[in-house]
C-alpha atoms as a PDB file:
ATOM      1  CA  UNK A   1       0.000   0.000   0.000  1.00  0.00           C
ATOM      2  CA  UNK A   2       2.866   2.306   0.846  1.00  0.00           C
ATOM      3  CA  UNK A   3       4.067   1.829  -2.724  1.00  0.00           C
ATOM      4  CA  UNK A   4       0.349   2.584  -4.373  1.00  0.00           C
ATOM      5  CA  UNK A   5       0.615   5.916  -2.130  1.00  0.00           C
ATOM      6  CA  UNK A   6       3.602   6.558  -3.767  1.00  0.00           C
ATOM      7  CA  UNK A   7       2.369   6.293  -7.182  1.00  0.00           C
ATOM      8  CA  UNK A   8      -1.071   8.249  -6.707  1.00  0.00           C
ATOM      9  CA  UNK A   9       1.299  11.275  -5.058  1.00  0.00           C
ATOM     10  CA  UNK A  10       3.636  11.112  -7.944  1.00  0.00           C
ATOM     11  CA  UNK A  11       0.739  10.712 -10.318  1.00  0.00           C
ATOM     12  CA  UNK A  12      -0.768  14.150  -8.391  1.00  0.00           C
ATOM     13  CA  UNK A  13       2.608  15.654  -8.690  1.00  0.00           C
ATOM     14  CA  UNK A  14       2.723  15.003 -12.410  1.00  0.00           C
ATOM     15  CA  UNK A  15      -0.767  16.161 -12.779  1.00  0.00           C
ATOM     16  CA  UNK A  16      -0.111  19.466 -11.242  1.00  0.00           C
ATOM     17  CA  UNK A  17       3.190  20.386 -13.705  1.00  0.00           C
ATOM     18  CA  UNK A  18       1.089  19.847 -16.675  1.00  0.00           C
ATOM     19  CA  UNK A  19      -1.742  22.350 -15.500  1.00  0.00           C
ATOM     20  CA  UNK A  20       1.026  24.647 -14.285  1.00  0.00           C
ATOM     21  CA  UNK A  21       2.460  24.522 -17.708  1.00  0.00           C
ATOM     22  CA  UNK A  22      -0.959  24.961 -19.441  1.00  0.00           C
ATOM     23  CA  UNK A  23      -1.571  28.140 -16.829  1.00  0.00           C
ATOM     24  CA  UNK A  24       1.878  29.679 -18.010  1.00  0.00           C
ATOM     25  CA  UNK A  25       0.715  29.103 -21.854  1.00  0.00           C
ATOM     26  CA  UNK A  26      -2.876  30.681 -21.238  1.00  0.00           C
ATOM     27  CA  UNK A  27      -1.195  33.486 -19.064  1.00  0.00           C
ATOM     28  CA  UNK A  28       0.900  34.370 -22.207  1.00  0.00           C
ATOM     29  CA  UNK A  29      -1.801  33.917 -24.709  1.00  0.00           C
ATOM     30  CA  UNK A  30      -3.872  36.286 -22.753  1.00  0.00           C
ATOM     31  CA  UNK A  31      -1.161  38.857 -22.347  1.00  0.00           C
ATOM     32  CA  UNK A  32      -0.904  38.363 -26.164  1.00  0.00           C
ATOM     33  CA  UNK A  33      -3.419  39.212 -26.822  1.00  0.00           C
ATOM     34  CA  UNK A  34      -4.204  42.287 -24.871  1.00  0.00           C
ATOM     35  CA  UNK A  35      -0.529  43.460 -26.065  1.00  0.00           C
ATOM     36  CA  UNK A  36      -1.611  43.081 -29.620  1.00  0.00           C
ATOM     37  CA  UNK A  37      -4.901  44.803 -28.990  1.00  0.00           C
ATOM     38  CA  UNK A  38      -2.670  47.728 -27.362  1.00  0.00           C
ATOM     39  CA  UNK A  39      -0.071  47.796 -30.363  1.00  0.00           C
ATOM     40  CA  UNK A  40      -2.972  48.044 -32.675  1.00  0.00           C
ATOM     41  CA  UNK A  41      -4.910  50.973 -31.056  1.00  0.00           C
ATOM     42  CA  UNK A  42      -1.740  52.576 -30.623  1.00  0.00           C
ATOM     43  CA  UNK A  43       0.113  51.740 -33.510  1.00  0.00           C
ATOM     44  CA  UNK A  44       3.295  50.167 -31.831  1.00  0.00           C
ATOM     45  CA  UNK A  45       5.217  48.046 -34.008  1.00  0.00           C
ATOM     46  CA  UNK A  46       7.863  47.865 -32.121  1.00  0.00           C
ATOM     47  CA  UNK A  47       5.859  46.367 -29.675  1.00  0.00           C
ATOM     48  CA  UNK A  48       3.556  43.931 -32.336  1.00  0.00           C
ATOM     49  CA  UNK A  49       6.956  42.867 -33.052  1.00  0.00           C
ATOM     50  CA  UNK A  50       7.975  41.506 -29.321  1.00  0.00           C
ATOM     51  CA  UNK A  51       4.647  40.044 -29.259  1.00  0.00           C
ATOM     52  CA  UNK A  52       5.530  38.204 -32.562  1.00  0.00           C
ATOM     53  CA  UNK A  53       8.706  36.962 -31.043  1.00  0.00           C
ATOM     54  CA  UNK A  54       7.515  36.024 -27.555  1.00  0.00           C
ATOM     55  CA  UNK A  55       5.122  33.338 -29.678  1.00  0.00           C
ATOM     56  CA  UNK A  56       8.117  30.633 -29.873  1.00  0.00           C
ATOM     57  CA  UNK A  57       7.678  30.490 -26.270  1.00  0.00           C
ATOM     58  CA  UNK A  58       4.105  29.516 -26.143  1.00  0.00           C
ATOM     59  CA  UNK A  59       5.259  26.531 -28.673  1.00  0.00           C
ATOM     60  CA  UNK A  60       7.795  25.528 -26.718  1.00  0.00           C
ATOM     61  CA  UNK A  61       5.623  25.011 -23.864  1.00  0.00           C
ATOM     62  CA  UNK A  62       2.907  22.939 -26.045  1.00  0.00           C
ATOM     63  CA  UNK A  63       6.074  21.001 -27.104  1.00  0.00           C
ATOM     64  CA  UNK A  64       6.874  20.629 -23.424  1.00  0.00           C
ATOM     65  CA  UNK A  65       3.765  19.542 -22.325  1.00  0.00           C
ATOM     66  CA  UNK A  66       3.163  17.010 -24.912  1.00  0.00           C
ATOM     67  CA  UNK A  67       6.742  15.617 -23.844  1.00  0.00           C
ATOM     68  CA  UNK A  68       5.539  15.370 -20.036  1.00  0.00           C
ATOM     69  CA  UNK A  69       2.201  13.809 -21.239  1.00  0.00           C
ATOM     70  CA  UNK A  70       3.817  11.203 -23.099  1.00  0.00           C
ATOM     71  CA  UNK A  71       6.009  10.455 -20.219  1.00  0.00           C
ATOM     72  CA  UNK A  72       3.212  10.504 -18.140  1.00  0.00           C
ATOM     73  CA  UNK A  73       1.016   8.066 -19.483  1.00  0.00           C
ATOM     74  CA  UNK A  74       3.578   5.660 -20.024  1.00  0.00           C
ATOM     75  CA  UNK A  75       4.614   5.582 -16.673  1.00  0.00           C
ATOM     76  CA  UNK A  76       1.511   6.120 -14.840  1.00  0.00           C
ATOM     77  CA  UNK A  77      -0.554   4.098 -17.100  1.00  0.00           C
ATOM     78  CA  UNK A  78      -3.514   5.886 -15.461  1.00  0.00           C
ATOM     79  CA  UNK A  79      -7.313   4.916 -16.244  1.00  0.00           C
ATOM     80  CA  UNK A  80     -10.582   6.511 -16.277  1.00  0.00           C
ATOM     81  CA  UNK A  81     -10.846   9.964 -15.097  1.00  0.00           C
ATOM     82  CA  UNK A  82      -6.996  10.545 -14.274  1.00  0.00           C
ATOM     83  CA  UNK A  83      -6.900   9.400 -18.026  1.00  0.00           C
ATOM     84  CA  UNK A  84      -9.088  11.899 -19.323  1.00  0.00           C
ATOM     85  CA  UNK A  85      -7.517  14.780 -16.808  1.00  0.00           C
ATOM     86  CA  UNK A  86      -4.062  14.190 -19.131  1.00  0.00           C
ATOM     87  CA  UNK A  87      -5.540  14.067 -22.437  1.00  0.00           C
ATOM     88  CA  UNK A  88      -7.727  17.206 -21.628  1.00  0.00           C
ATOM     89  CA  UNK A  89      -4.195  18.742 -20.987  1.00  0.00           C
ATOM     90  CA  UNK A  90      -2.857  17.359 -23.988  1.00  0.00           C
ATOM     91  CA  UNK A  91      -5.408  18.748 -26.202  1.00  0.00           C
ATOM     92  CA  UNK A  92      -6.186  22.198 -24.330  1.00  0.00           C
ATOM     93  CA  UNK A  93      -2.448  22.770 -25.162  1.00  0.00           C
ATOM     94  CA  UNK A  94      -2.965  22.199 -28.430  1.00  0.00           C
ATOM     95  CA  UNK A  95      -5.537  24.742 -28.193  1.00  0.00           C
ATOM     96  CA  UNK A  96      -3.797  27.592 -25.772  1.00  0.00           C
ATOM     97  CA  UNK A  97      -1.359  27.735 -28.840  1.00  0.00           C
ATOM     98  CA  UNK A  98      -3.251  28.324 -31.284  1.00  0.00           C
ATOM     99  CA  UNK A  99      -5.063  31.318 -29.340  1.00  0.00           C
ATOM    100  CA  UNK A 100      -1.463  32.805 -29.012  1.00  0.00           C
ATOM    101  CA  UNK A 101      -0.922  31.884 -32.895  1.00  0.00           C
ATOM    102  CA  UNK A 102      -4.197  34.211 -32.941  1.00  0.00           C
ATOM    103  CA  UNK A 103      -2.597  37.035 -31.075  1.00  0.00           C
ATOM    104  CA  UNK A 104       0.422  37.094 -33.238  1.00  0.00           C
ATOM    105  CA  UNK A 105      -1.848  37.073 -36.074  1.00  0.00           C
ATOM    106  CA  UNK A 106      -3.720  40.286 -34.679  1.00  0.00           C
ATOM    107  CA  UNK A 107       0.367  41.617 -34.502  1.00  0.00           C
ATOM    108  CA  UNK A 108       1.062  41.393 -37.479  1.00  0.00           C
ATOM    109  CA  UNK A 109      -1.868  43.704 -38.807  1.00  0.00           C
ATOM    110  CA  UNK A 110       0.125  46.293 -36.642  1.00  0.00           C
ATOM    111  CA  UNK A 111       2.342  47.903 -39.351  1.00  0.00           C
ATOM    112  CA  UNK A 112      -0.784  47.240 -42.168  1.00  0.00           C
ATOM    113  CA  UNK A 113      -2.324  49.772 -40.863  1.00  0.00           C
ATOM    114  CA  UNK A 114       0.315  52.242 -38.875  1.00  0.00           C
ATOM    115  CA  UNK A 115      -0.819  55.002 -41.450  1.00  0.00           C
ATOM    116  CA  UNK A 116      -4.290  54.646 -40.981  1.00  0.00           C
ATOM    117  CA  UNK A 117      -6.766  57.127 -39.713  1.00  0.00           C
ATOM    118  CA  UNK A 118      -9.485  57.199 -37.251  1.00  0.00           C
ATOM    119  CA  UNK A 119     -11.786  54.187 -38.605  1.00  0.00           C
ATOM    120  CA  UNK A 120     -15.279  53.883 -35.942  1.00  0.00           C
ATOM    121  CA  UNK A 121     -15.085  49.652 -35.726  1.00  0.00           C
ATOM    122  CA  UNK A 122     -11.591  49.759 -33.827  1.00  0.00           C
ATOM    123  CA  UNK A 123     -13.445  51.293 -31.298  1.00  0.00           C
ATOM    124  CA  UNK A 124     -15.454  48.152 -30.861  1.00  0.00           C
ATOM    125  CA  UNK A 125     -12.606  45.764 -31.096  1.00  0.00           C
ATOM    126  CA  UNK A 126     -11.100  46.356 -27.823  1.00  0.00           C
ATOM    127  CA  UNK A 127     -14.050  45.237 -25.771  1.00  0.00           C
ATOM    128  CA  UNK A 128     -14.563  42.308 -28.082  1.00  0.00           C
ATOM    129  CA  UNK A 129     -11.111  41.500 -26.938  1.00  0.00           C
ATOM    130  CA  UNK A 130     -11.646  41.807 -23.542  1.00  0.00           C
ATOM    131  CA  UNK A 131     -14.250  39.392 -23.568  1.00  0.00           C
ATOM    132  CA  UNK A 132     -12.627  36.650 -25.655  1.00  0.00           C
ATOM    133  CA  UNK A 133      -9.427  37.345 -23.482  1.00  0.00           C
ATOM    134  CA  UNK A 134     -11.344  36.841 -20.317  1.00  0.00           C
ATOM    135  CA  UNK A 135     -12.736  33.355 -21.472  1.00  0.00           C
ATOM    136  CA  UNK A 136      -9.815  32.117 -22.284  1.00  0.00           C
ATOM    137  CA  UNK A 137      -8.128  33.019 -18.707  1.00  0.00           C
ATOM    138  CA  UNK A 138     -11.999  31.810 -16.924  1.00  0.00           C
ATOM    139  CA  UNK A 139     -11.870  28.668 -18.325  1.00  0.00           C
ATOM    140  CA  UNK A 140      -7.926  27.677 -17.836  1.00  0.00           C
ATOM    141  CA  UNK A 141      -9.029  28.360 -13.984  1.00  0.00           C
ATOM    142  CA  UNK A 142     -11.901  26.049 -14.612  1.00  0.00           C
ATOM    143  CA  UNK A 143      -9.222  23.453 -15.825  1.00  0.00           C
ATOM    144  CA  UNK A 144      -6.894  23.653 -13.248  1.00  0.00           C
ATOM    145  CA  UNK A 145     -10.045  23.379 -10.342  1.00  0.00           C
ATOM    146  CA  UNK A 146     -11.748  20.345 -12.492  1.00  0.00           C
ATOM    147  CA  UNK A 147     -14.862  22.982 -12.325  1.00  0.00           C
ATOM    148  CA  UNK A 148     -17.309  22.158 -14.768  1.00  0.00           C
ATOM    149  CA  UNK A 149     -20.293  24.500 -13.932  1.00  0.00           C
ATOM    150  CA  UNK A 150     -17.497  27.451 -14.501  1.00  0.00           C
ATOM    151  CA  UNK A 151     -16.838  25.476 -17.772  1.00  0.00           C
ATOM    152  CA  UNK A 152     -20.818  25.619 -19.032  1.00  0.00           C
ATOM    153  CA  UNK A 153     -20.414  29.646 -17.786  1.00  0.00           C
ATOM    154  CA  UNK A 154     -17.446  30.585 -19.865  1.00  0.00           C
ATOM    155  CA  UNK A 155     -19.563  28.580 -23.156  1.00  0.00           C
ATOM    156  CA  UNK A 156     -22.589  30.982 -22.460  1.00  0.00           C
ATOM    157  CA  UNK A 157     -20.104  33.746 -23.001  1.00  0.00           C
ATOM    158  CA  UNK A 158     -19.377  33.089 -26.518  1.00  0.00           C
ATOM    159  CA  UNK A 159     -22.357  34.618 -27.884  1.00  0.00           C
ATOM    160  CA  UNK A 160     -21.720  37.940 -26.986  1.00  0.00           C
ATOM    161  CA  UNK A 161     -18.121  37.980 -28.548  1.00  0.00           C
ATOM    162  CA  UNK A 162     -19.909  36.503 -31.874  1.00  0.00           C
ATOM    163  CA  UNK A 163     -22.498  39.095 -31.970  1.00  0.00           C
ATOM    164  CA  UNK A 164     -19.835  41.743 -31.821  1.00  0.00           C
ATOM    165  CA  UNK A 165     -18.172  40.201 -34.795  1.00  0.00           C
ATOM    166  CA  UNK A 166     -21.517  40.244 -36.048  1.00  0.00           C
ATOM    167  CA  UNK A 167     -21.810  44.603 -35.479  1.00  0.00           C
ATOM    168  CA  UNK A 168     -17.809  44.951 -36.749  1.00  0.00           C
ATOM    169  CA  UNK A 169     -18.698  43.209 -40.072  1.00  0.00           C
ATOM    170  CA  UNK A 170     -21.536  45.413 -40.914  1.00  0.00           C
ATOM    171  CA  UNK A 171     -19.785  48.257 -39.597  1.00  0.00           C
ATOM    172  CA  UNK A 172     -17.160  47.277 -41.648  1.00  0.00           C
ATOM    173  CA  UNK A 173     -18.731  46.646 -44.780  1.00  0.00           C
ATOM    174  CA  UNK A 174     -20.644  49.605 -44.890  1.00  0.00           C
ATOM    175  CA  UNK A 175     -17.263  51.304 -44.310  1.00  0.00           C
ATOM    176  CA  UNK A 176     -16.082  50.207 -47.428  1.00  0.00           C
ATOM    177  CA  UNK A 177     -18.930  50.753 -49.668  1.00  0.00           C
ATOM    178  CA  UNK A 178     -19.103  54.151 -48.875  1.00  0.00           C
ATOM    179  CA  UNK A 179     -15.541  54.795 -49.680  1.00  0.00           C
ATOM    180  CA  UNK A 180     -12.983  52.397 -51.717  1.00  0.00           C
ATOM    181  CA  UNK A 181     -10.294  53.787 -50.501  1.00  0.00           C
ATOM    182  CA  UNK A 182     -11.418  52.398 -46.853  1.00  0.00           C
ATOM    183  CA  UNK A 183     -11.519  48.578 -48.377  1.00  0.00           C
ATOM    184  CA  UNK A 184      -7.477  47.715 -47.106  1.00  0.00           C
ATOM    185  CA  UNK A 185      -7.493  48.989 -43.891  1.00  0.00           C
ATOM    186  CA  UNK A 186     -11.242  47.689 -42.943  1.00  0.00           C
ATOM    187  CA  UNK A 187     -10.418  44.327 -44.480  1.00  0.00           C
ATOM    188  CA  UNK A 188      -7.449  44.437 -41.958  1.00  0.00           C
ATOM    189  CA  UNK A 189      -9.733  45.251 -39.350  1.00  0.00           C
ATOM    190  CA  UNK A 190     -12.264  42.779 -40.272  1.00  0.00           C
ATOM    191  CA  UNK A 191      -8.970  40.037 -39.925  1.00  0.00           C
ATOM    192  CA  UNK A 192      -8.624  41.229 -36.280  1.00  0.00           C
ATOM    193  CA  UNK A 193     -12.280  40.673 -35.771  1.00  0.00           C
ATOM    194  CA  UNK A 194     -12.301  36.905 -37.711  1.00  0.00           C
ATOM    195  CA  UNK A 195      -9.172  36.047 -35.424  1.00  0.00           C
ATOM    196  CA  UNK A 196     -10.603  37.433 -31.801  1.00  0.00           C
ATOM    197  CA  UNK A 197     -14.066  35.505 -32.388  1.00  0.00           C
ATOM    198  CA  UNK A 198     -11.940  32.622 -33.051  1.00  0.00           C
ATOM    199  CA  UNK A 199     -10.176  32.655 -29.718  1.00  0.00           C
ATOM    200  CA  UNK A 200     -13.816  32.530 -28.426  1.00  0.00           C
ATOM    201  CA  UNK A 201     -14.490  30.176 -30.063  1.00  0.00           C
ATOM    202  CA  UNK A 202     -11.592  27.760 -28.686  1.00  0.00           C
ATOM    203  CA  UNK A 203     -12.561  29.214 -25.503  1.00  0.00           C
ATOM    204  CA  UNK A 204     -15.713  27.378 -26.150  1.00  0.00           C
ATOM    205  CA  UNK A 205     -13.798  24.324 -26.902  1.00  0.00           C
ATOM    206  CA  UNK A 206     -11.484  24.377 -23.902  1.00  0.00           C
ATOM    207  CA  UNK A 207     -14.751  24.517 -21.763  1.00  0.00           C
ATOM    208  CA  UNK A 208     -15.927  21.410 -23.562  1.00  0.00           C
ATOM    209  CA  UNK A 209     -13.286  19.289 -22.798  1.00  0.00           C
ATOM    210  CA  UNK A 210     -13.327  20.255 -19.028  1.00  0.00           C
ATOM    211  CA  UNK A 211     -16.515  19.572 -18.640  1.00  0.00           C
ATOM    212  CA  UNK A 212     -16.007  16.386 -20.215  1.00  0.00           C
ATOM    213  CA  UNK A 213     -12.456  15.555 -18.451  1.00  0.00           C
ATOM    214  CA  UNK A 214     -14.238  16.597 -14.667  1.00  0.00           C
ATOM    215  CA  UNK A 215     -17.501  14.717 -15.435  1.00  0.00           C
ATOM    216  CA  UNK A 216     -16.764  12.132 -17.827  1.00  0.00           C
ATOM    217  CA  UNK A 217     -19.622  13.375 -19.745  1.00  0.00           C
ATOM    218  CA  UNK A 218     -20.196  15.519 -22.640  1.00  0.00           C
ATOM    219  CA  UNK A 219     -21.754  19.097 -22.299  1.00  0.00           C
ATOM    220  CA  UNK A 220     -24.010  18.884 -25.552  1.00  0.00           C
ATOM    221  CA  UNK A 221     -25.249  15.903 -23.900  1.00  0.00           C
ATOM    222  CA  UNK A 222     -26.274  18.148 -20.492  1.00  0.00           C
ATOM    223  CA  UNK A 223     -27.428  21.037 -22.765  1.00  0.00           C
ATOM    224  CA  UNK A 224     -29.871  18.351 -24.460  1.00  0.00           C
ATOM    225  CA  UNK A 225     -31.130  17.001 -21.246  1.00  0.00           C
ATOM    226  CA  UNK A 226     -31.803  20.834 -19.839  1.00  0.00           C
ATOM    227  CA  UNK A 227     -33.419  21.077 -23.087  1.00  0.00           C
ATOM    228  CA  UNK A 228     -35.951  18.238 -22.484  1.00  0.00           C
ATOM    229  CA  UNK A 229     -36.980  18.880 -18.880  1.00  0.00           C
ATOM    230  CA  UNK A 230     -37.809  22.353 -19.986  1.00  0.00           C
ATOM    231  CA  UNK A 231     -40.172  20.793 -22.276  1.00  0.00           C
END
C-alpha cells in the first residue's frame, strides 16, 4: 500500500506540472493578446513585433507539455478519469497555442495599418477583446479546479463575442462601400475581428473538454437534457 501511495502522489505531482504549464501558456496567450490589442490601437510596431517573437515560447511550452504527457502516461498508465484529466491537458495545449498563434496574427496587422486614420469599428474591437481574453483566462481556472459548472459559464459567453463580430462586419462593410479607398485597412480590421471571435471560439472548446475531463460526460449531452426537462 505504501508503494500505491507513492504512485497516486507522484501521479498528483505530475498532474499538477502539466496544469502549471498549461496556466503559463494561457497566461501568455492572454497577455498576447491584450498586447496586440494595445499595439494596434496605438500603432506600436515595435511592440507587435515583441509580441511576434515572444510566440516561440508559447510553442515551446505545447512542445513541453506534450513531452511530459507522453512520459506521463507511459509511466503512470492511469485509467478513467486521471486518463481523461491528461488528455484534456494534452489537447487544451494544443488549443492555448493556437489562441497565441491568434494574437500574433492580430500583430502582425500592426504595421498594415500604422498610417491609418481614425476608422469607428476599432473602437469596438477592444471590448470584443476583452471578452474573448477573459474566457480564455476563466476557463484555464476552470481546468486547473476540475470545475465544470465554470466550464458551461465561460460557453454561455461566446455569444456575446460573436455578436460583436456580427456589429464589426456590418460596420465594416458599410465602411467600405461608402468609400474604396477604406476597403485595405477595414479588411485588416475585419482580420482582427475573424481572429478574436476565433479565440472565443476555442474558448468554447477548452470549456468542452473540461466539462467532459471533470464529469466524464459531454456538455451537448447536459445542454440536451436541460433542453428536455424544460419541455
Amino acid at each position: 500500500m505504501a508503494t500505491q501511495g507513492h504512485t497516486l502522489k507522484a501521479f498528483d505531482e505530475d498532474l499538477d506540472r502539466l496544469r502549471a504549464l498549461i496556466t503559463e501558456m494561457g497566461g501568455r496567450a492572454e497577455h498576447a493578446i491584450i498586447e496586440a490589442m494595445r499595439c494596434l490601437s496605438e500603432r506600436d510596431t515595435d511592440g507587435a513585433h515583441q509580441v511576434i517573437e515572444n510566440d516561440k515560447r508559447i510553442d515551446a511550452l505545447e512542445a513541453e507539455t506534450e513531452r511530459r504527457v507522453i512520459q506521463l502516461i507511459a509511466l503512470r498508465a492511469p485509467m478513467a478519469g486521471d486518463l481523461r484529466d491528461v488528455v484534456a491537458a494534452l489537447k487544451i495545449s494544443g488549443v492555448v497555442e493556437r489562441i497565441g498563434d491568434y494574437a500574433k496574427n492580430i500583430a502582425k496587422r500592426v504595421p498594415l495599418l500604422e498610417d491609418a486614420g481614425k476608422i469607428e469599428p476599432l473602437s469596438l474591437l477592444p471590448e470584443m477583446a476583452r471578452i474573448a481574453t477573459a474566457m480564455v483566462h476563466d476557463v484555464l481556472n476552470a481546468f486547473v479546479q476540475r470545475d465544470a459548472e465554470a466550464a458551461l459559464r465561460v460557453c454561455e459567453r461566446d455569444r456575446a463575442v460573436d455578436d460583436f463580430y456580427d456589429s464589426i462586419f456590418r460596420t465594416l462593410l458599410t465602411h467600405m462601400m461608402e468609400n474604396p479607398h477604406n476597403i485595405g485597412q477595414s479588411a485588416h480590421l475585419l482580420f482582427v475581428a475573424k481572429n478574436l471571435e476565433r479565440v472565443g471560439d476555442h474558448a468554447t472548446n477548452i470549456a468542452e473538454m473540461v466539462y467532459y475531463a471533470a464529469t466524464g460526460e459531454h456538455m451537448a449531452d447536459r445542454v440536451k437534457g436541460a433542453e428536455g426537462l424544460a419541455r
